[in-house]
C-alpha atoms as a PDB file:
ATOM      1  CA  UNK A   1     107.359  92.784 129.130  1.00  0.00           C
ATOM      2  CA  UNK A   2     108.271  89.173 128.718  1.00  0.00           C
ATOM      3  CA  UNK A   3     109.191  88.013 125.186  1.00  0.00           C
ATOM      4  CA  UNK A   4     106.223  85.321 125.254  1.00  0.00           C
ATOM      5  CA  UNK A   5     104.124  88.482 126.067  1.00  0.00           C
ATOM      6  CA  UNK A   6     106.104  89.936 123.374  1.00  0.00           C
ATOM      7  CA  UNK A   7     104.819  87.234 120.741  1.00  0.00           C
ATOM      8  CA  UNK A   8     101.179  87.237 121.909  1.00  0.00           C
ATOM      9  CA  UNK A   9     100.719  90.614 121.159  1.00  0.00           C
ATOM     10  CA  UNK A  10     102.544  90.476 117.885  1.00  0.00           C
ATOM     11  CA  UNK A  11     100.405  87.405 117.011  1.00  0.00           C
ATOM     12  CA  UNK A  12      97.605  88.727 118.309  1.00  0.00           C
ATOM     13  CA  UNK A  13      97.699  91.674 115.732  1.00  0.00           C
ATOM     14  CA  UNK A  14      98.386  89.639 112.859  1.00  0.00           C
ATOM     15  CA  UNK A  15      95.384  87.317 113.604  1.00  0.00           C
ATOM     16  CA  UNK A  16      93.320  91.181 113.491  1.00  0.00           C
ATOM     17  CA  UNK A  17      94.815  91.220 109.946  1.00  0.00           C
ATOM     18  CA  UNK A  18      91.557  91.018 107.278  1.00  0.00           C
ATOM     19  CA  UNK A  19      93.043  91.881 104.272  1.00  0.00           C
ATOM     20  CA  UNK A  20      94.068  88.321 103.659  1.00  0.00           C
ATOM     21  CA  UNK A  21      92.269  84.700 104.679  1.00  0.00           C
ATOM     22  CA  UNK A  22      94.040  83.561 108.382  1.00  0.00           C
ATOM     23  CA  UNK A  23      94.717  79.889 106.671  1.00  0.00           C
ATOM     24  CA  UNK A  24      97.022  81.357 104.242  1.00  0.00           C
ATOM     25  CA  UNK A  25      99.272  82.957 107.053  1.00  0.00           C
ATOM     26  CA  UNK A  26     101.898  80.791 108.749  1.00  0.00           C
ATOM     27  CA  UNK A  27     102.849  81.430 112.331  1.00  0.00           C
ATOM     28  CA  UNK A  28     106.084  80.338 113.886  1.00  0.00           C
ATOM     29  CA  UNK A  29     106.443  77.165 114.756  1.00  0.00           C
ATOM     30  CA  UNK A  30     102.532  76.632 114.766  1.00  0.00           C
ATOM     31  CA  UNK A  31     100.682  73.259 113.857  1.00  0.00           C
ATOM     32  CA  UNK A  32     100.477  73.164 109.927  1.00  0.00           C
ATOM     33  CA  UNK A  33      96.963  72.142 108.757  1.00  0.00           C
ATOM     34  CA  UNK A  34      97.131  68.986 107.231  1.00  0.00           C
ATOM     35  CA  UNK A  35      96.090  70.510 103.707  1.00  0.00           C
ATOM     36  CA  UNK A  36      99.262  72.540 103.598  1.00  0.00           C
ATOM     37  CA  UNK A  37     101.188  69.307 103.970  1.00  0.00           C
ATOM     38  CA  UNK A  38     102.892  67.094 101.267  1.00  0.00           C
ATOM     39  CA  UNK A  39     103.239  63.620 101.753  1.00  0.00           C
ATOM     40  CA  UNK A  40     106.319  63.674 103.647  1.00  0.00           C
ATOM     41  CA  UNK A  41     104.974  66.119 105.940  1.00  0.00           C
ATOM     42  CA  UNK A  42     106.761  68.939 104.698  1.00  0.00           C
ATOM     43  CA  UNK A  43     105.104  72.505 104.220  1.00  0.00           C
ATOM     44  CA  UNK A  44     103.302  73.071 100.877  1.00  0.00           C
ATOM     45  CA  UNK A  45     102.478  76.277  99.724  1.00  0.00           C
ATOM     46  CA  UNK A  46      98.662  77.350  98.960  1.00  0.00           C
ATOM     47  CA  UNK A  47      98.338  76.169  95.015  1.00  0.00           C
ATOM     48  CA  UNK A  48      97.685  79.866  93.582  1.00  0.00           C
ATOM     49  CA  UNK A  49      97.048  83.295  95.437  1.00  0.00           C
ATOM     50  CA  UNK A  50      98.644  85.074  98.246  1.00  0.00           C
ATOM     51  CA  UNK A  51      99.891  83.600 101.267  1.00  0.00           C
ATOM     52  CA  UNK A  52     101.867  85.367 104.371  1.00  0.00           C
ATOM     53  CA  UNK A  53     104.553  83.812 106.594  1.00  0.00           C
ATOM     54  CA  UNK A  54     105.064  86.012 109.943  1.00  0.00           C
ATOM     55  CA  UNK A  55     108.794  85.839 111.839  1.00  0.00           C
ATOM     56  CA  UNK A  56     109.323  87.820 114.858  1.00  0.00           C
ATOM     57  CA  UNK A  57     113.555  88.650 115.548  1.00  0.00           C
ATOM     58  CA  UNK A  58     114.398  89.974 118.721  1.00  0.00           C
ATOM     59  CA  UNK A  59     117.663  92.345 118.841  1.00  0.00           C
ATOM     60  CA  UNK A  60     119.801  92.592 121.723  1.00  0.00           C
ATOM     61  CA  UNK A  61     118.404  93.824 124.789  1.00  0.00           C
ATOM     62  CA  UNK A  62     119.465  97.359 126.776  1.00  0.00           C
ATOM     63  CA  UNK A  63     119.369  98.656 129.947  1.00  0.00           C
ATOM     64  CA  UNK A  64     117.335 102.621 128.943  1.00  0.00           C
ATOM     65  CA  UNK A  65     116.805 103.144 132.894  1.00  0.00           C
ATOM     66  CA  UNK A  66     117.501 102.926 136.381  1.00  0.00           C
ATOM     67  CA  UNK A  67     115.465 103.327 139.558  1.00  0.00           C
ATOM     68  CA  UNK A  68     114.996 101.083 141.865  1.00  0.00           C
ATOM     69  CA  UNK A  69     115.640  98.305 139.678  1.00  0.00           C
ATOM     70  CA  UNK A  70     117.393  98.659 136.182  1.00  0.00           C
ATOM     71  CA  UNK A  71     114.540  99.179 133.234  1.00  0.00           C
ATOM     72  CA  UNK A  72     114.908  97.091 129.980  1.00  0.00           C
ATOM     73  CA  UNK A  73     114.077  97.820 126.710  1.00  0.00           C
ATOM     74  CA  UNK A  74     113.434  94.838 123.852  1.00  0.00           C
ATOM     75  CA  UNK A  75     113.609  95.780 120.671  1.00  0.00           C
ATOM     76  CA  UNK A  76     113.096  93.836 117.313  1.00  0.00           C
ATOM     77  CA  UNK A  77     111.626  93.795 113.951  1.00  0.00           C
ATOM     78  CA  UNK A  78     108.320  92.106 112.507  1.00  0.00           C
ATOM     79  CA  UNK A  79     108.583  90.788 109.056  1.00  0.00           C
ATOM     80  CA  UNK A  80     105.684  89.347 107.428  1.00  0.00           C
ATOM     81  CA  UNK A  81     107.098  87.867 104.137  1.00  0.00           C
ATOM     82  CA  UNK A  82     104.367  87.850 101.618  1.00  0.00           C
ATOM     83  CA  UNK A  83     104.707  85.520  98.881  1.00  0.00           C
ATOM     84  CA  UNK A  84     102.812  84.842  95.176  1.00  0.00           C
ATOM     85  CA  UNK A  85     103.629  82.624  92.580  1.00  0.00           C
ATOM     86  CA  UNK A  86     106.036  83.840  89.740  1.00  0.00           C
ATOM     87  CA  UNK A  87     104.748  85.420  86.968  1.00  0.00           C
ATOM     88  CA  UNK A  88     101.420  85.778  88.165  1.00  0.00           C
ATOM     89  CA  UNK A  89     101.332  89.675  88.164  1.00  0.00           C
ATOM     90  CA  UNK A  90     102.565  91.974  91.715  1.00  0.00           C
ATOM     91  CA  UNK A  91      99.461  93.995  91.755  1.00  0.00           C
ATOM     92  CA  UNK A  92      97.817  92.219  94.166  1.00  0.00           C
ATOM     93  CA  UNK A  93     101.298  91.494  96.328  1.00  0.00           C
ATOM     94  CA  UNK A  94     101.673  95.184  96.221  1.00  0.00           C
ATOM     95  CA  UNK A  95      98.197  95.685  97.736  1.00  0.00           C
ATOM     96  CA  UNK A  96      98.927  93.113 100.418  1.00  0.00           C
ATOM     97  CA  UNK A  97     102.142  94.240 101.775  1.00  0.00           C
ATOM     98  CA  UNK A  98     100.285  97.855 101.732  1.00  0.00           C
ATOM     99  CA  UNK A  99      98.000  96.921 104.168  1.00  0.00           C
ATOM    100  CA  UNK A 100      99.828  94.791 106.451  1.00  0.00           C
ATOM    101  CA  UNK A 101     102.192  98.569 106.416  1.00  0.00           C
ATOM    102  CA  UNK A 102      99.376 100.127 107.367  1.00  0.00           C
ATOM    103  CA  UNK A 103      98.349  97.499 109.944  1.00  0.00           C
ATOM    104  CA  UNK A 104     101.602  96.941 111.546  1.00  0.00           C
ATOM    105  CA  UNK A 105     103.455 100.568 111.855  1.00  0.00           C
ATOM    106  CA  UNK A 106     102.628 102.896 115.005  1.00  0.00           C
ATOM    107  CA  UNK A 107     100.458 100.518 116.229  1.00  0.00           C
ATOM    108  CA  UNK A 108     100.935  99.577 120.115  1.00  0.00           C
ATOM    109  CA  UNK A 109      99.989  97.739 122.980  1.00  0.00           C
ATOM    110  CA  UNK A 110     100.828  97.966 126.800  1.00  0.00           C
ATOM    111  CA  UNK A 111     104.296  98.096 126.447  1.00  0.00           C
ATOM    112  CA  UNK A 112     104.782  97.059 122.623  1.00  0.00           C
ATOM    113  CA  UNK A 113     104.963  99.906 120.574  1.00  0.00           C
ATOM    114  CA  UNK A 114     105.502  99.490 116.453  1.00  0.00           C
ATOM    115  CA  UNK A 115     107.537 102.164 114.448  1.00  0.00           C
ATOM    116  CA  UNK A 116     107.792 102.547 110.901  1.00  0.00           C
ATOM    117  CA  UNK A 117     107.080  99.646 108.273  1.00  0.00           C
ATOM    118  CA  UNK A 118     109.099  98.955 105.345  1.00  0.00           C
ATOM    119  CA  UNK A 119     108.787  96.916 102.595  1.00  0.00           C
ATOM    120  CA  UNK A 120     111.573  94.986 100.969  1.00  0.00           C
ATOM    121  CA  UNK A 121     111.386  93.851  97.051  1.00  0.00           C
ATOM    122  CA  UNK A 122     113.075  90.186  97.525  1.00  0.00           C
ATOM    123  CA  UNK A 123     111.806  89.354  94.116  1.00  0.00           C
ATOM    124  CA  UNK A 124     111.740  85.405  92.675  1.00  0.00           C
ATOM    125  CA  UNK A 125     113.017  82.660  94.076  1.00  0.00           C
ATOM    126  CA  UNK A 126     111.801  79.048  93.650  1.00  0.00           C
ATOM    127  CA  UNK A 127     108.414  79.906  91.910  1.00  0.00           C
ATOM    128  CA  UNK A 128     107.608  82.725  94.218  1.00  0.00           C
ATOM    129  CA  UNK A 129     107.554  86.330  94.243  1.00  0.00           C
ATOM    130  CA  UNK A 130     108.400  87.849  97.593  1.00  0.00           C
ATOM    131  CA  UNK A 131     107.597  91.405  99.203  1.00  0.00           C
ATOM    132  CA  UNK A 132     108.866  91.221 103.066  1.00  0.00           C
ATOM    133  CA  UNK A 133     107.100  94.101 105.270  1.00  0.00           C
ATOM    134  CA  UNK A 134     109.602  95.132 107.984  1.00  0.00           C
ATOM    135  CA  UNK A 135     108.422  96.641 110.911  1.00  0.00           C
ATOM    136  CA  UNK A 136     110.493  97.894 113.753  1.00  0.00           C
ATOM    137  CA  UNK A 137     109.171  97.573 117.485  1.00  0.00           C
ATOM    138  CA  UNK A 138     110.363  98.128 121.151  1.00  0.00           C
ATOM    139  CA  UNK A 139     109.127  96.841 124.148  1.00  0.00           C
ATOM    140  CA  UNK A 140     109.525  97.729 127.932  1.00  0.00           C
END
């Protein structure tokens, strides 16, 4: 599995994802929407509720077989940092990074498979409360 197939899949997933409204989830390196811009061109939050950005990081790859040709394995971790403004209550946060857990872990495709999902308390920083959902994978 090639890590653009890797990505796809990953992407693919999060655009499955219901449980919050696609335009408040940021992709890497996508196209912005011009209403998320500020006049400089520089990303602008959603003014109030939720919003999601998704990072896929690729660990170092291992050989976990040989045949006829060596067999690689990719692993890696998704994290889908979920953000709401400060002092606006974590209820809701807390429900978000739920689901994306439940999404996310032991979920898998071809040769993608998801392991457990964790969620990391980041707390405030620069108006925003932050819950990251960390979600191991492997691939090949």
């Amino acid at each position: 599995m090639t890590y653009e197939q890797i990505r796809q899949a990953i992407v693919s997933r999060m655009k499955a994802f219901t449980g919050i409204a696609q335009d408040r989830i940021f992709y890497p390196n996508a196209q912005v929407p011009a209403q998320n811009l500020d006049t400089s061109g520089v990303f602008k939050p959603p003014a109030a509720g939720l919003w999601c950005r998704l990072n896929i990081g690729h660990a170092t790859a291992f050989m976990a077989g040989m045949a006829d040709q060596p067999y690689t394995r990719k692993p890696g971790i998704i994290t889908v940092q979920c953000f709401a403004r400060a002092q606006t209550g974590i209820s809701e946060l807390n429900k978000l990074a739920d689901a994306l857990e439940a999404h996310f872990a032991y979920w898998s495709s071809g040769e993608l498979e998801c392991l457990e999902a964790s969620q990391i308390d980041t707390g405030e920083y620069e108006g925003f409360y932050q819950i990251n959902v960390n979600t191991r994978f492997r691939a090949g």
